[in-house]
C-alpha atoms as a PDB file:
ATOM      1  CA  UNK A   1      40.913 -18.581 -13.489  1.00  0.00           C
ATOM      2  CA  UNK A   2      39.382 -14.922 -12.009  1.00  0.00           C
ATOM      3  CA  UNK A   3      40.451 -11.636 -12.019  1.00  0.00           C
ATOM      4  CA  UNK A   4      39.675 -10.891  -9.130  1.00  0.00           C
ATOM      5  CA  UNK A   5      40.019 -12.772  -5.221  1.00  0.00           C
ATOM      6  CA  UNK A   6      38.184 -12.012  -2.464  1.00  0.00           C
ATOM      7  CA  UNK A   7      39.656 -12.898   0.822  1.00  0.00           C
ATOM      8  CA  UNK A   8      38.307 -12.717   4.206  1.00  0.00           C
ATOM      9  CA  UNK A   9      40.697 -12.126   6.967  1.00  0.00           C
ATOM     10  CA  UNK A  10      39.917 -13.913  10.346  1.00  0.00           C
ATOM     11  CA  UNK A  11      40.713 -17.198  10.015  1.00  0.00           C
ATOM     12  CA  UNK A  12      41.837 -17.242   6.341  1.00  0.00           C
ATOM     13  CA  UNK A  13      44.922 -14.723   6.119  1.00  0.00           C
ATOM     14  CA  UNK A  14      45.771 -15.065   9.940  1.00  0.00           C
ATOM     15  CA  UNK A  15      44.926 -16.557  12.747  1.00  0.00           C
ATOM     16  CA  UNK A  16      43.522 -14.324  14.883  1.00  0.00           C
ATOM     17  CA  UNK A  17      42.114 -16.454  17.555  1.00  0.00           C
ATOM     18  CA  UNK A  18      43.921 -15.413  20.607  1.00  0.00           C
ATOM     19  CA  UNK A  19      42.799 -11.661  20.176  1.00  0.00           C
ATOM     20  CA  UNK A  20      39.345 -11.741  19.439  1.00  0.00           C
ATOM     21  CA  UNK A  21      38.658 -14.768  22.144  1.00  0.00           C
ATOM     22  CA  UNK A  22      40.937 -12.508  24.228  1.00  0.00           C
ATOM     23  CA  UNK A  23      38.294  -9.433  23.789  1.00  0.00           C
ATOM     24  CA  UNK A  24      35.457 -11.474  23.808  1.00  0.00           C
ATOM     25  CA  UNK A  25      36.154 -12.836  27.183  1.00  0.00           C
ATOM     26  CA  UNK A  26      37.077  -9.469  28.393  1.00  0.00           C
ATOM     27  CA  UNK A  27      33.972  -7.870  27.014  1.00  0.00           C
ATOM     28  CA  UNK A  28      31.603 -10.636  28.586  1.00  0.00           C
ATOM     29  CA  UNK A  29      33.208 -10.379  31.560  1.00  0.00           C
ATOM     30  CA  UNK A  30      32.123  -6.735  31.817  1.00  0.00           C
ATOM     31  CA  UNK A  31      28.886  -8.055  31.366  1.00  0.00           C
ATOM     32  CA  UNK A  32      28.434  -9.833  33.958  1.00  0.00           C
ATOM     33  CA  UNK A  33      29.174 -13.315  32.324  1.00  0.00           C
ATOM     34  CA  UNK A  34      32.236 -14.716  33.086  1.00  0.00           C
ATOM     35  CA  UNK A  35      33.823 -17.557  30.484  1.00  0.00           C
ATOM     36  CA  UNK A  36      36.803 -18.766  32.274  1.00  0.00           C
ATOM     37  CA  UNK A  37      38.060 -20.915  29.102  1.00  0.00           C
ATOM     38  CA  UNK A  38      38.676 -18.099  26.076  1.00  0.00           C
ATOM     39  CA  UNK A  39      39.238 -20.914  23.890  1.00  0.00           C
ATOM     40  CA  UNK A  40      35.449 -21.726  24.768  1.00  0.00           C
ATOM     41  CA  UNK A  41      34.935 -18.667  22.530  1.00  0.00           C
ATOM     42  CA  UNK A  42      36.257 -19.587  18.945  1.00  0.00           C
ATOM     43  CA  UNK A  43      32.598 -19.319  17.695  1.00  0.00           C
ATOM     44  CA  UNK A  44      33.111 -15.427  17.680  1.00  0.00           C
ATOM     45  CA  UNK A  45      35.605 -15.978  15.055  1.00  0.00           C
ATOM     46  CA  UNK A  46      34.201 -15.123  11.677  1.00  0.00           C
ATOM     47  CA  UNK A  47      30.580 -14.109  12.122  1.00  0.00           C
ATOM     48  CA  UNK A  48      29.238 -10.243  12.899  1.00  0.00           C
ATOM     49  CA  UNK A  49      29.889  -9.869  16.606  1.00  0.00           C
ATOM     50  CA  UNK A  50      26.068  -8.387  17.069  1.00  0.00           C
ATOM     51  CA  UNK A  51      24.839 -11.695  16.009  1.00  0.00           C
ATOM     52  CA  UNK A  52      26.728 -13.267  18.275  1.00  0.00           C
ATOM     53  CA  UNK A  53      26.005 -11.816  21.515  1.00  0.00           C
ATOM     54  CA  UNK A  54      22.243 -11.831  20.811  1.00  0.00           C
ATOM     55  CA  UNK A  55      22.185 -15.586  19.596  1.00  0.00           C
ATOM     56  CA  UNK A  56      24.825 -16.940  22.147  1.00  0.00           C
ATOM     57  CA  UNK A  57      24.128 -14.892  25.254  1.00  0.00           C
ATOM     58  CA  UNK A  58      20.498 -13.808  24.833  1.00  0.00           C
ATOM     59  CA  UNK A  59      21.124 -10.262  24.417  1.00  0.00           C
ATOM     60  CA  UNK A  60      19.253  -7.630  23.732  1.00  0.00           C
ATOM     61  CA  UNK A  61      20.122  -5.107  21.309  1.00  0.00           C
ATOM     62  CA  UNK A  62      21.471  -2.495  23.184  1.00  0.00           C
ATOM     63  CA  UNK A  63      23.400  -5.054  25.714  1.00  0.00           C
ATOM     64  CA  UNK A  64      25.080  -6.553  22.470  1.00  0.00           C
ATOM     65  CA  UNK A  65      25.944  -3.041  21.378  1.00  0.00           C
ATOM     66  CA  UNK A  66      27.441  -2.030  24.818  1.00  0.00           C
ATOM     67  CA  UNK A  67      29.026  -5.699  25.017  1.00  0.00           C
ATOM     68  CA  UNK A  68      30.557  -4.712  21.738  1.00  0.00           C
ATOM     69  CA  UNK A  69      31.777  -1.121  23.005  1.00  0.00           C
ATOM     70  CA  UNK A  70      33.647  -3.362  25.442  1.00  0.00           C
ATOM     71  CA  UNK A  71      35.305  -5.755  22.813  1.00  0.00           C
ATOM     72  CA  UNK A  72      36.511  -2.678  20.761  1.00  0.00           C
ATOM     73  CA  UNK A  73      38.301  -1.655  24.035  1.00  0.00           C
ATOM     74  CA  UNK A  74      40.392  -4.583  24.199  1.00  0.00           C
ATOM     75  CA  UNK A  75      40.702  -5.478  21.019  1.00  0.00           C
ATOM     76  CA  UNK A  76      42.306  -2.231  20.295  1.00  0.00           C
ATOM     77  CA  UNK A  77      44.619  -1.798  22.427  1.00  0.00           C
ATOM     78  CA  UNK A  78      45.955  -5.256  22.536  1.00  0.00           C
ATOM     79  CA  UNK A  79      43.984  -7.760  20.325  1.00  0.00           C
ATOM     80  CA  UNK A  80      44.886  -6.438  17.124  1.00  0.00           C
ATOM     81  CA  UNK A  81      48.490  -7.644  18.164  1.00  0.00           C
ATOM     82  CA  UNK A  82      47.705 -11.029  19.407  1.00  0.00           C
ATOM     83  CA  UNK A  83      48.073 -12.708  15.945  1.00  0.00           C
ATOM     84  CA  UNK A  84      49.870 -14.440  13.118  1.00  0.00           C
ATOM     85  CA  UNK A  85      50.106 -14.540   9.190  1.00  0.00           C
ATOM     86  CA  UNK A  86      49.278 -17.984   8.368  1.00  0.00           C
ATOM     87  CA  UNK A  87      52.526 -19.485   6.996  1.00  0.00           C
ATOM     88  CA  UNK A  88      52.711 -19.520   2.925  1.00  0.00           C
ATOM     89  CA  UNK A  89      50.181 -17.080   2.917  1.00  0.00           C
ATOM     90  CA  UNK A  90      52.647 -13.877   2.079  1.00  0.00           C
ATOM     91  CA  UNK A  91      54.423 -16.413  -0.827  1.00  0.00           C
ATOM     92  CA  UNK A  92      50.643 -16.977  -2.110  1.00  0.00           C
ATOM     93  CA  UNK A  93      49.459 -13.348  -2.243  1.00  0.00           C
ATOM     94  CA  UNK A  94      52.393 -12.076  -3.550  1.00  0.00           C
ATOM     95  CA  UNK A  95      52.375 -14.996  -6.484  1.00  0.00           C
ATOM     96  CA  UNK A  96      48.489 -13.993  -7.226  1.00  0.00           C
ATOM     97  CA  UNK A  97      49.401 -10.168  -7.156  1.00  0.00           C
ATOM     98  CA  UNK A  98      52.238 -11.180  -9.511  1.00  0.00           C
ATOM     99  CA  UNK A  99      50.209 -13.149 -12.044  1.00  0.00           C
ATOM    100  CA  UNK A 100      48.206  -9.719 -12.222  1.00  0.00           C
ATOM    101  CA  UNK A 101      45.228 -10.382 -10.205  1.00  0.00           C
ATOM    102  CA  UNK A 102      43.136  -7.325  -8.152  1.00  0.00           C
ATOM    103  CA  UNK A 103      42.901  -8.845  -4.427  1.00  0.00           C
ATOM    104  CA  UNK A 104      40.733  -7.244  -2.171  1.00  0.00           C
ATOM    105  CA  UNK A 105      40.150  -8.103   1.838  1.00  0.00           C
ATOM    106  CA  UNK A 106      36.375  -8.368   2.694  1.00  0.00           C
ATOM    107  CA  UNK A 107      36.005  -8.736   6.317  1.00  0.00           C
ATOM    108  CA  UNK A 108      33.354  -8.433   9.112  1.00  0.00           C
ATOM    109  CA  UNK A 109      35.834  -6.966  11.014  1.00  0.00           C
ATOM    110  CA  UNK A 110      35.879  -2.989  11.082  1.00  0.00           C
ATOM    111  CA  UNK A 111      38.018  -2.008   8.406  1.00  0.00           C
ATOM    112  CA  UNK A 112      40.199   0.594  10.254  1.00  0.00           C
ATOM    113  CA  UNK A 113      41.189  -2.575  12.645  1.00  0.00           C
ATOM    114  CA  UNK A 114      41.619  -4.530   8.539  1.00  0.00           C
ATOM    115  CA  UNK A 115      44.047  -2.239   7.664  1.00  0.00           C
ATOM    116  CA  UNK A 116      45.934  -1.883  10.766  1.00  0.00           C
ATOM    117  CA  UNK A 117      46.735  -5.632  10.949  1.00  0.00           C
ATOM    118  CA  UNK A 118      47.415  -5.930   7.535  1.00  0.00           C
ATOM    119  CA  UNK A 119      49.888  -2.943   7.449  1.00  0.00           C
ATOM    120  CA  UNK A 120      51.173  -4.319  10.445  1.00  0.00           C
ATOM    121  CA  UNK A 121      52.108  -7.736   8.996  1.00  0.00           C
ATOM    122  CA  UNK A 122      53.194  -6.044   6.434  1.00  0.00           C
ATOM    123  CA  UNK A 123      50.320  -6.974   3.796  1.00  0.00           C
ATOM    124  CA  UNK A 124      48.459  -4.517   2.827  1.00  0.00           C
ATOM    125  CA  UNK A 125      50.665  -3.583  -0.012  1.00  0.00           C
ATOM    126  CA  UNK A 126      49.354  -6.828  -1.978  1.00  0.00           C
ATOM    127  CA  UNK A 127      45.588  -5.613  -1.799  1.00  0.00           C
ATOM    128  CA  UNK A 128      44.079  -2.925  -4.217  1.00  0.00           C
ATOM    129  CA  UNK A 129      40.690  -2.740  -1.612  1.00  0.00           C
ATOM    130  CA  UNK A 130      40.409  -3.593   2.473  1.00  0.00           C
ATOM    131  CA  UNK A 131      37.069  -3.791   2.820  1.00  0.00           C
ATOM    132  CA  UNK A 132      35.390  -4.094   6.445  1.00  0.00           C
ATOM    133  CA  UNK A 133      32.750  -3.141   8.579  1.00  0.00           C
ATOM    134  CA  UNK A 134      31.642  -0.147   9.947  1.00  0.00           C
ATOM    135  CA  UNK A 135      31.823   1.398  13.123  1.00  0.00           C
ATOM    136  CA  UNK A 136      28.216   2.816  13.455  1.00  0.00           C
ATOM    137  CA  UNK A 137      26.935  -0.657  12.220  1.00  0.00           C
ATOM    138  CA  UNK A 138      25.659   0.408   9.446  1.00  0.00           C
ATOM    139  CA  UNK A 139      27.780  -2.102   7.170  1.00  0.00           C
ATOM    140  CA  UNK A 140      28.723  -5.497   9.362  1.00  0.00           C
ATOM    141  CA  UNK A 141      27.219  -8.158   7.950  1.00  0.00           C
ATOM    142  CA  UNK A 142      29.338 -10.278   5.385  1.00  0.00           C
ATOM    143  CA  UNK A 143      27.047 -10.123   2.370  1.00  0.00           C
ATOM    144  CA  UNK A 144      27.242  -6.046   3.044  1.00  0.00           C
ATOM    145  CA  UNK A 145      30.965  -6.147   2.806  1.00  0.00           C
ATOM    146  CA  UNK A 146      30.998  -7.703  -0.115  1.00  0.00           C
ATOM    147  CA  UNK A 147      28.470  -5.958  -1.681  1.00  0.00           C
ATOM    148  CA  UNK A 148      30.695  -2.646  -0.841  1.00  0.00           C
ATOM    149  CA  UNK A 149      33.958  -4.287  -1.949  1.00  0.00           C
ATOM    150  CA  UNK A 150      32.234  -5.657  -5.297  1.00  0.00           C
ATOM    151  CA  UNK A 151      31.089  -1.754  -5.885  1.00  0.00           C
ATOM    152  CA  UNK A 152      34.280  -0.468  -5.017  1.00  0.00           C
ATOM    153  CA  UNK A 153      36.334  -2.646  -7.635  1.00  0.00           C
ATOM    154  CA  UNK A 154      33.506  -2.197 -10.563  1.00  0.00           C
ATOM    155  CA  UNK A 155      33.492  -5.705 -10.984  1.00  0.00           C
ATOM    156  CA  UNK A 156      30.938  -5.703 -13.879  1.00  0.00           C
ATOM    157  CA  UNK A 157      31.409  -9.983 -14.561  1.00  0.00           C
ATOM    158  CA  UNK A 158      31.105 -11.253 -11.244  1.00  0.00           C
ATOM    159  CA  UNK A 159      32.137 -14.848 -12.643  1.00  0.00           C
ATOM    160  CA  UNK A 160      35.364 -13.341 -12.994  1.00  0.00           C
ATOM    161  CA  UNK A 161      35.484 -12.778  -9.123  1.00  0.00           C
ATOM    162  CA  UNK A 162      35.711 -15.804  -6.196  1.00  0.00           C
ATOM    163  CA  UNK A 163      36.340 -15.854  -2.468  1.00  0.00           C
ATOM    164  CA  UNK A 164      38.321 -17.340  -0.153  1.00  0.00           C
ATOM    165  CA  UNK A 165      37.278 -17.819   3.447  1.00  0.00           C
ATOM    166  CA  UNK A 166      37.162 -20.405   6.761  1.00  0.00           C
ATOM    167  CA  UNK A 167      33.320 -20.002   7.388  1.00  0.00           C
ATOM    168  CA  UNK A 168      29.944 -20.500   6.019  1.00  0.00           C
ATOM    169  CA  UNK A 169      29.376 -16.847   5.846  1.00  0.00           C
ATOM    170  CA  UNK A 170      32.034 -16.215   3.546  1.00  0.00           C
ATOM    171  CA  UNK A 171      30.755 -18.659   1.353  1.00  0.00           C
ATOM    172  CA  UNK A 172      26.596 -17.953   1.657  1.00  0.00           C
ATOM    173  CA  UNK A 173      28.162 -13.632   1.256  1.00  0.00           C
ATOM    174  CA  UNK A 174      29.806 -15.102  -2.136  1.00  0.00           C
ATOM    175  CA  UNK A 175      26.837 -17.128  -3.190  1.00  0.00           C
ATOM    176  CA  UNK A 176      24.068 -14.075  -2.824  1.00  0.00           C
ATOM    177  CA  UNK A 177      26.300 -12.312  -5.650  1.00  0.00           C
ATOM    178  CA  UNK A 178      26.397 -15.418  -7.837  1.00  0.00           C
ATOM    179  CA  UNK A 179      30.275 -15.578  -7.048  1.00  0.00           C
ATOM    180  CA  UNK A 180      32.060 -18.742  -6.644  1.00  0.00           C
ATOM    181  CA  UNK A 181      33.837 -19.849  -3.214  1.00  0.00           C
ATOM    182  CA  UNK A 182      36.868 -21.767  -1.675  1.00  0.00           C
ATOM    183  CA  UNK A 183      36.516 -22.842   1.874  1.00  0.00           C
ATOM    184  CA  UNK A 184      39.521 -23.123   3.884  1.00  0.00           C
ATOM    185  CA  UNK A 185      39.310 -25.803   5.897  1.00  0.00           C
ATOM    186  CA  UNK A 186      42.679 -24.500   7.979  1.00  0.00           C
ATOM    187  CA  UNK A 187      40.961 -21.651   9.976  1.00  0.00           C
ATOM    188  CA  UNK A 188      38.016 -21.186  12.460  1.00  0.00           C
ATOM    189  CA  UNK A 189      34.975 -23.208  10.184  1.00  0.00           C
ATOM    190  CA  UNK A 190      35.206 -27.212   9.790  1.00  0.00           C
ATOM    191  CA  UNK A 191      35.024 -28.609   6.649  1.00  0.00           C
ATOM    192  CA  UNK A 192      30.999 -30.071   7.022  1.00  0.00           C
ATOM    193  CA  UNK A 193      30.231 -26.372   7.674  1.00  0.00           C
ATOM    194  CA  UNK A 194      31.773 -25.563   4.548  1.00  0.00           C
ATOM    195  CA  UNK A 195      30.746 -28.578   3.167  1.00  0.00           C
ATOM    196  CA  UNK A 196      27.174 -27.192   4.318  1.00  0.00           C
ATOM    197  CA  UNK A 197      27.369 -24.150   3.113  1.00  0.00           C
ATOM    198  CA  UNK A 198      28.217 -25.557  -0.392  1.00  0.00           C
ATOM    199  CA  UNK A 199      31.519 -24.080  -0.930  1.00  0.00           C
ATOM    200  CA  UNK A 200      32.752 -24.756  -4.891  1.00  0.00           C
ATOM    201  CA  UNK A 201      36.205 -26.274  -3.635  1.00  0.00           C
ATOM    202  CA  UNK A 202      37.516 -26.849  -0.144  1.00  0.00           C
ATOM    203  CA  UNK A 203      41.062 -26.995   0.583  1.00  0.00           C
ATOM    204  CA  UNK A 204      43.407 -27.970   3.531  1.00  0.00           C
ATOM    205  CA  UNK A 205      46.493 -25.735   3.125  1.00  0.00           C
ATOM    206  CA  UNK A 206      47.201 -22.412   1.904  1.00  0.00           C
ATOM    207  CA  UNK A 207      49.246 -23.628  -1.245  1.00  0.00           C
ATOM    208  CA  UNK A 208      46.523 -25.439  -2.029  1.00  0.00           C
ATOM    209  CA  UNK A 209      44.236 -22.312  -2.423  1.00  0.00           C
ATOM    210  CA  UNK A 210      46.471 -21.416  -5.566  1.00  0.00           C
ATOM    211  CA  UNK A 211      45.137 -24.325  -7.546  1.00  0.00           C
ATOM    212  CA  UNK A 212      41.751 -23.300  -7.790  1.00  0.00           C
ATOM    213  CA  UNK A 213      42.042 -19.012  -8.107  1.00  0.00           C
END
């Protein structure tokens, strides 16, 4: 059905829960505000990580941009690592990249962390673009990153593009370009806030994602 599928990565190709709870925890911690339950944390899972520590915790600016210093420490050295592929997802990509699709990664994650996860699950080699954030902030927001991975691939026909992601954000960053979405309801969103968000199809399991790219 498209040419072209967008997937984000948290939460969609693998689960990458433990690490960014992990480095959120760790990061707050250094803060001052100690959340003894990292699970507590799943929120941070998906959206920019600015936007989180101002709306959740009341930061200012600069303490979300020093709380995020902090993160990037962690998350570096050992949250990168504390992660999974989602299981069928390597079967999936490699069926779309096989039917002659372009896949690209569009992630609020920075994209130098992207790459390294994907590379180190061994994925990377299904995806002609890894887009992702940047370091000095000046691309984090989702709508951004796929504004930047839409220029990168020349999509001209945007109806010939659609992406596939666990949160509202993927889907809202899809529907500012006029490009249809597919929530999954297997990662960090539930399926009302995809539901919510007015995601074109929602789907349960990854096989299931095949159906409707």
């Amino acid at each position: 059905m498209y040419d072209y599928v967008f997937f984000d990565l948290d939460g969609t190709l693998t689960d990458s829960g433990p690490g960014i709870t992990g480095a959120a925890q760790y990061a707050l911690r250094q803060m001052g505000i100690d959340v003894p339950d990292r699970k507590s944390l799943s929120f941070c899972v998906g959206p920019p990580l600015l936007d989180v520590f101002k709306e959740k915790f009341g930061m200012t600016e600069s303490e979300a941009e020093e709380t995020l210093k902090k993160y990037r420490e962690y998350y570096r050295e050992r949250g990168l690592f504390e992660n999974e592929v989602y299981p069928g997802m390597e079967t999936l990509l490699k069926r779309l990249r096989g039917s002659g699709r372009k896949l690209i990664v569009a992630t609020s994650k920075p994209e130098t962390f992207a790459v390294t996860i994907l590379e180190h699950f061994g994925l990377a080699r299904y995806f002609d673009i890894i887009a992702g954030a940047t370091f000095d902030g000046s691309r984090y927001r989702k709508d951004e990153v796929i504004r930047y991975a839409i220029e990168s691939a020349g999509i001209g026909d945007i109806r010939k593009a659609v992406m596939v992601g666990d949160r509202k954000y993927d889907v809202e960053g899809a529907k500012s370009f006029g490009m249809a979405s597919v929530g999954v309801a297997y990662g960090y969103g539930t399926r009302e806030e995809l539901e919510e968000a007015e995601a074109d199809h929602i789907v349960d399991t990854v096989p299931e994602i095949e159906q409707y790219v």
